[in-house]
N, C-alpha and C. Protein backbone atom coordinates (compact mmCIF):
# COMPACT_ATOMS: atom_id res chain seq x y z
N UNK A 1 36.58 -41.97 11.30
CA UNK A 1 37.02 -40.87 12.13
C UNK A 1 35.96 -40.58 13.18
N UNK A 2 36.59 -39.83 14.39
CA UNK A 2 35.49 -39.65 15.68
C UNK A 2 35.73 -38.37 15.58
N UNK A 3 34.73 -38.03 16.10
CA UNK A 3 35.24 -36.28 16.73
C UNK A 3 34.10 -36.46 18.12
N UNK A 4 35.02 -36.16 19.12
CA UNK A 4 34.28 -36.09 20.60
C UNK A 4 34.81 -35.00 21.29
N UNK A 5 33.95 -34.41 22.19
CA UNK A 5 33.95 -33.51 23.11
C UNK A 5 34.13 -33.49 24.45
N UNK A 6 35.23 -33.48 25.07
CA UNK A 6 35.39 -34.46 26.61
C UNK A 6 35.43 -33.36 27.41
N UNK A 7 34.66 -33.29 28.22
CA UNK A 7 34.23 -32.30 29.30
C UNK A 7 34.96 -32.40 30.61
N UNK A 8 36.00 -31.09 31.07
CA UNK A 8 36.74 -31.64 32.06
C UNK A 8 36.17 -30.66 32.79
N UNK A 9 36.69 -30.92 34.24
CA UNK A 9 36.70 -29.75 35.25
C UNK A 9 37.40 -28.95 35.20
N UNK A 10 37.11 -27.70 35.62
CA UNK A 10 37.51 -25.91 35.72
C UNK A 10 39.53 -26.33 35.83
N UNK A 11 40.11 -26.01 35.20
CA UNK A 11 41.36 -26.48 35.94
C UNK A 11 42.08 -27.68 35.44
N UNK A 12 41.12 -28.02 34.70
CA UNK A 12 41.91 -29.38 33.82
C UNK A 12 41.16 -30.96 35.12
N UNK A 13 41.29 -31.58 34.66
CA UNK A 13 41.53 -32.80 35.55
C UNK A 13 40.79 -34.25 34.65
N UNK A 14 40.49 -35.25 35.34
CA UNK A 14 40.06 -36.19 34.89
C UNK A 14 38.74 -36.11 33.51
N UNK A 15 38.29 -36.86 32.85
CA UNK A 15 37.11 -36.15 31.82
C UNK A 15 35.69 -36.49 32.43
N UNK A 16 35.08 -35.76 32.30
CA UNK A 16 33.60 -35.90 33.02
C UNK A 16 32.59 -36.45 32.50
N UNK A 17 32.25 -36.27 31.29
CA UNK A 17 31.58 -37.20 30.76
C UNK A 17 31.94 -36.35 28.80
N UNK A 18 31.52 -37.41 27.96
CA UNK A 18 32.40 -37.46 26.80
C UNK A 18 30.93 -37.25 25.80
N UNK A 19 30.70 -35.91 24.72
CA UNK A 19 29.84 -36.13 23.90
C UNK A 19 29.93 -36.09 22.84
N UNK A 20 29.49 -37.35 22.20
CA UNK A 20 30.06 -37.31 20.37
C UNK A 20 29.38 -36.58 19.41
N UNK A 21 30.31 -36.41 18.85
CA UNK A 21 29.73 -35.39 17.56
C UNK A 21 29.63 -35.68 16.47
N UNK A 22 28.65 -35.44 15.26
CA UNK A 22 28.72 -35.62 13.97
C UNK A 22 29.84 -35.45 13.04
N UNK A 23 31.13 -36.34 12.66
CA UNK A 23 31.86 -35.99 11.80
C UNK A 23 31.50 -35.59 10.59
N UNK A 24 30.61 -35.78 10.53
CA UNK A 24 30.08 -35.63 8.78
C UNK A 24 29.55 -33.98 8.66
N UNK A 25 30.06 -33.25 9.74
CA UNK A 25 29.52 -31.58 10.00
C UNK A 25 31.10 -31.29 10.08
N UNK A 26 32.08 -31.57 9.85
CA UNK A 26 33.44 -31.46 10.67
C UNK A 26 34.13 -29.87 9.28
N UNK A 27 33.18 -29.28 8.95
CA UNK A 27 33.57 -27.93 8.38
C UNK A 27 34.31 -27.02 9.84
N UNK A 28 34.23 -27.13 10.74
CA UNK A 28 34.73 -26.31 11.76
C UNK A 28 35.21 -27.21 12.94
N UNK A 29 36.54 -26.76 13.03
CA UNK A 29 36.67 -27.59 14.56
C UNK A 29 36.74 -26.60 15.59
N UNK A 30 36.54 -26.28 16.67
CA UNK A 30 36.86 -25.20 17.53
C UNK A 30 37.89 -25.12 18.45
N UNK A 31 38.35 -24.00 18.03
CA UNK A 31 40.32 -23.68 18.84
C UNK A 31 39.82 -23.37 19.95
N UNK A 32 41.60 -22.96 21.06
CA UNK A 32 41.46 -23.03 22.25
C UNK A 32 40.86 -21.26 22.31
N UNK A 33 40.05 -21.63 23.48
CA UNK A 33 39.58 -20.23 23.65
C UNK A 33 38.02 -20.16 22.98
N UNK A 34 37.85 -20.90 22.42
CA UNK A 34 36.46 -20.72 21.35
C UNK A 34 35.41 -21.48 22.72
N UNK A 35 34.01 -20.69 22.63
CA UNK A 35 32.82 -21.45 23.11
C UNK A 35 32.29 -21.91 22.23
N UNK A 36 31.48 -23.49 22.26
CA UNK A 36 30.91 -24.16 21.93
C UNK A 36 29.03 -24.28 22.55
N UNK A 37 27.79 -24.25 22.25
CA UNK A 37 27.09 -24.21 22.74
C UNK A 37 26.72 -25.03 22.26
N UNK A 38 25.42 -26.34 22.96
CA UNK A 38 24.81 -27.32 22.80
C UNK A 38 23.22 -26.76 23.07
N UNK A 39 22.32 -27.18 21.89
CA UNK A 39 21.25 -26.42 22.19
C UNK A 39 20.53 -28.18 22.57
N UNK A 40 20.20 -28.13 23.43
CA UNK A 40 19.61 -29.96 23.26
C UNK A 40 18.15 -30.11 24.02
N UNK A 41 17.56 -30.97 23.94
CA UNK A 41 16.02 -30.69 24.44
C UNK A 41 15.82 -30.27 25.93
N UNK A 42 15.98 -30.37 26.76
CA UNK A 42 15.95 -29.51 27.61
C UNK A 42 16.31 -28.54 28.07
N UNK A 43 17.36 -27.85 27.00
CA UNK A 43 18.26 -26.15 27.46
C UNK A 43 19.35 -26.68 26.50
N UNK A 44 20.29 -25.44 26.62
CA UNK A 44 21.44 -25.06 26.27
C UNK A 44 22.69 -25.86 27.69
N UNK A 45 23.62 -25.89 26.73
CA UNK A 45 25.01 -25.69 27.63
C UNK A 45 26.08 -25.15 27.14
N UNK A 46 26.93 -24.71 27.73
CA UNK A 46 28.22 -24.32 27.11
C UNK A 46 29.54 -24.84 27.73
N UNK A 47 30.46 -24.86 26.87
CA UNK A 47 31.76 -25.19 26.66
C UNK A 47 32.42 -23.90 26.46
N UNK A 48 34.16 -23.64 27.29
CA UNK A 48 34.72 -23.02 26.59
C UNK A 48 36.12 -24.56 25.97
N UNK A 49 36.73 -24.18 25.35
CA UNK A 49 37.47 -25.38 24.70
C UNK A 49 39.20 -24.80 24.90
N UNK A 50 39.65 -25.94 25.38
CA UNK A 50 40.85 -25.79 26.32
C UNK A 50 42.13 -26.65 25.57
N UNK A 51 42.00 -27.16 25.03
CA UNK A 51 42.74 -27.64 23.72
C UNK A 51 41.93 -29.14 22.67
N UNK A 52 42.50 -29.05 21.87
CA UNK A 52 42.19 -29.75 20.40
C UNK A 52 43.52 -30.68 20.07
N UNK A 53 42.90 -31.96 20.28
CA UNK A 53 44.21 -33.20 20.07
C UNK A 53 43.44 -33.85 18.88
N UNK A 54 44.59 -33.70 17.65
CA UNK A 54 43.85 -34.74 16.32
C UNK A 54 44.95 -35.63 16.11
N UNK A 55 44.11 -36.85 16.41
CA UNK A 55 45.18 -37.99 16.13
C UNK A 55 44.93 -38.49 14.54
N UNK A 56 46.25 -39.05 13.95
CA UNK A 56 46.33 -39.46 12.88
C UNK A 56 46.95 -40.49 12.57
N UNK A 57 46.61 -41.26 11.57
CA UNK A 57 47.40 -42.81 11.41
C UNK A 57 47.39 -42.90 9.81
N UNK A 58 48.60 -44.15 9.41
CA UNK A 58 49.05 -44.42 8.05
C UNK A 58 48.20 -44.71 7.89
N UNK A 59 47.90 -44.55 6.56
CA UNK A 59 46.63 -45.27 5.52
C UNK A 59 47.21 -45.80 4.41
N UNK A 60 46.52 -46.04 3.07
CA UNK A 60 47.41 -46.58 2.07
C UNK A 60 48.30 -45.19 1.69
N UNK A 61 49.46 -45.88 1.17
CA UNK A 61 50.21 -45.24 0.06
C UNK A 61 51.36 -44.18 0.84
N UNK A 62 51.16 -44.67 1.92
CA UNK A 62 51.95 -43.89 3.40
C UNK A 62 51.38 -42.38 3.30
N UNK A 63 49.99 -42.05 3.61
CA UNK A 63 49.62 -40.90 3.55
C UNK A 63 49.04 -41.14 5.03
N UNK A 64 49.13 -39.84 5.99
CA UNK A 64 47.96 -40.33 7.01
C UNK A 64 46.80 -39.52 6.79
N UNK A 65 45.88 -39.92 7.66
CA UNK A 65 44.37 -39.77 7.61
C UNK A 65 43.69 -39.26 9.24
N UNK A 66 42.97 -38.58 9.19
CA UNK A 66 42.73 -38.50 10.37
C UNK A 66 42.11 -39.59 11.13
N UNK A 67 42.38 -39.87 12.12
CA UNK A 67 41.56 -40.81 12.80
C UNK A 67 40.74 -40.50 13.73
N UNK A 68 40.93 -39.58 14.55
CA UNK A 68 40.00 -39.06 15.69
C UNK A 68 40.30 -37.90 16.05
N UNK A 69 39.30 -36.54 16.19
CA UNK A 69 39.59 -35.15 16.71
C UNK A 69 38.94 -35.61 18.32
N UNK A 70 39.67 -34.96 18.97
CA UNK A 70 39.34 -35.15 20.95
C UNK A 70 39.20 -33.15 21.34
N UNK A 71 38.21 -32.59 21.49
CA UNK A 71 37.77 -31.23 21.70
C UNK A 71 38.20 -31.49 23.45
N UNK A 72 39.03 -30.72 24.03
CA UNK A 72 38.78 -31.05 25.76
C UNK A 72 38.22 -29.33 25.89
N UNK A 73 37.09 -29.83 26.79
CA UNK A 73 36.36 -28.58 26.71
C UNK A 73 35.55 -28.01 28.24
N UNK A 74 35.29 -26.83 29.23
CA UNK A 74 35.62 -26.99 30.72
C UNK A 74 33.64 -26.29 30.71
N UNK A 75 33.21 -26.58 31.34
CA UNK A 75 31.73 -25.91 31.11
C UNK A 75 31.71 -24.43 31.87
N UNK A 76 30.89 -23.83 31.62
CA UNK A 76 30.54 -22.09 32.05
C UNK A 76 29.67 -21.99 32.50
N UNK A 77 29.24 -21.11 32.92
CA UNK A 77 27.66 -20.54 33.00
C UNK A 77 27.45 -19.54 32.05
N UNK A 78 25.88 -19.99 32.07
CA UNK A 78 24.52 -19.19 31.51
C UNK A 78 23.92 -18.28 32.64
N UNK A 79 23.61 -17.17 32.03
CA UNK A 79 22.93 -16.32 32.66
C UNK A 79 22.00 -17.20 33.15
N UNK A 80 20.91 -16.63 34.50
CA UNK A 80 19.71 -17.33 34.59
C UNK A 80 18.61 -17.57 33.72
N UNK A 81 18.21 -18.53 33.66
CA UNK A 81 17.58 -19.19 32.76
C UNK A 81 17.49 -19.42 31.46
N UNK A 82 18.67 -19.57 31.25
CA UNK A 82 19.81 -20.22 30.07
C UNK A 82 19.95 -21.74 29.70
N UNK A 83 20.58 -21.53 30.68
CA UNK A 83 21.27 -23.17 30.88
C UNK A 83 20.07 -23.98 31.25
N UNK A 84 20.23 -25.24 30.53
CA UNK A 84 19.70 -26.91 30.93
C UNK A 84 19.81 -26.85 31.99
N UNK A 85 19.07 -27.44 33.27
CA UNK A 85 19.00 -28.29 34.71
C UNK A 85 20.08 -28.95 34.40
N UNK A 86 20.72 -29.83 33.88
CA UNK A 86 21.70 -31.24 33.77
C UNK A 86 23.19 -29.63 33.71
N UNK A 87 23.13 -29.00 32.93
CA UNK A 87 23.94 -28.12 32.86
C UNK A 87 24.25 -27.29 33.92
N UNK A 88 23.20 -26.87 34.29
CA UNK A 88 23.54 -26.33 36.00
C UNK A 88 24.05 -26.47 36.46
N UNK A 89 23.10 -28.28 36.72
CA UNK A 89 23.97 -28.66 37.79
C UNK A 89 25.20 -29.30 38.04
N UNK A 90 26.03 -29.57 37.02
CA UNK A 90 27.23 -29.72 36.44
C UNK A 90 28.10 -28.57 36.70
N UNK A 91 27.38 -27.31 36.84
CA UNK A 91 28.83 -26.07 36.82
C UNK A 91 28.39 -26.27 38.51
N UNK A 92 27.35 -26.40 39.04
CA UNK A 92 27.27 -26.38 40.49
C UNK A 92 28.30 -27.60 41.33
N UNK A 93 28.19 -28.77 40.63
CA UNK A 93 28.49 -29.65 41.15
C UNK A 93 30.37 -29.43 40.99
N UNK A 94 31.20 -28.43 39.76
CA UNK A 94 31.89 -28.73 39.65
C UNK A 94 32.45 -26.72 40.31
N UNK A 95 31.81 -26.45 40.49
CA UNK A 95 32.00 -25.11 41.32
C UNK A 95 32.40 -24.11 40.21
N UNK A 96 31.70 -24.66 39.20
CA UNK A 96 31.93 -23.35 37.96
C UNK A 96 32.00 -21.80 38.50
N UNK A 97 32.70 -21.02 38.13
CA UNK A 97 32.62 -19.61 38.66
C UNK A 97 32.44 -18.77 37.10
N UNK A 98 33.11 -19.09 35.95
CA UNK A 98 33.88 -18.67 34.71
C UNK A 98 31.99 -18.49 34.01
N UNK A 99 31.82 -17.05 33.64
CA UNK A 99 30.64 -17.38 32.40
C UNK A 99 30.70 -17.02 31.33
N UNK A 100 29.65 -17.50 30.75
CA UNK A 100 29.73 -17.68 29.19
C UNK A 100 29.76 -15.92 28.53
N UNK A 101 30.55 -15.35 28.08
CA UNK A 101 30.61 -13.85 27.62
C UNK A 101 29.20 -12.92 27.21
N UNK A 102 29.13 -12.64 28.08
CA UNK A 102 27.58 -11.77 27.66
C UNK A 102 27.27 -11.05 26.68
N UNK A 103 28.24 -10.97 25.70
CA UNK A 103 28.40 -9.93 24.43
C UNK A 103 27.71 -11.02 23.36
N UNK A 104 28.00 -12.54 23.70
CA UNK A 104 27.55 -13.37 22.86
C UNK A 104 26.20 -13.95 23.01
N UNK A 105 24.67 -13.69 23.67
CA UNK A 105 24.00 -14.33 23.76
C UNK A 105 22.91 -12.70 23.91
């Protein structure tokens, strides 16, 4: 099984770049509407998550199994000096306006 995180633009559109995740943590998947935060060595980023596609296939005994969770998820902003540089400049480059809820950080 996969579980990946595909990062689109504000609005839906093509995927921007795709980050995989540990299935072996898969106690939580996150619904639409839920933020996701990435704490990673150079800063934070955030996700809000825009829908959740879990594909599934036969296995033995005609039971299915999951095969892959796909998170499509649109990035936000961080207050100043929050966010990663790579994160920035990603909501800059993609004209992010939407931020991350200030009640949560």
């Amino acid at each position: 099984m996969t579980l990946e995180l595909h990062v689109v633009p504000p609005g839906g559109g093509e995927v921007d770049h795709v980050k995989q995740l540990s299935e072996g943590q898969i106690g939580h998947v996150p619904r639409k509407g839920e933020f996701v935060v990435f704490k990673e060595r150079e800063g934070s980023s955030a996700f809000e998550v825009i829908n959740v596609h879990t594909f599934y296939e036969e296995g033995q005994v005609s039971k299915f199994v999951i095969l892959n969770i796909i998170i499509e998820a649109e990035p936000v902003r961080f207050p100043e000096g929050l966010g990663s540089e790579s994160h920035n400049k990603l909501c800059d480059y993609h004209k992010v306006i939407k931020e991350y809820p200030e009640t949560l950080y």
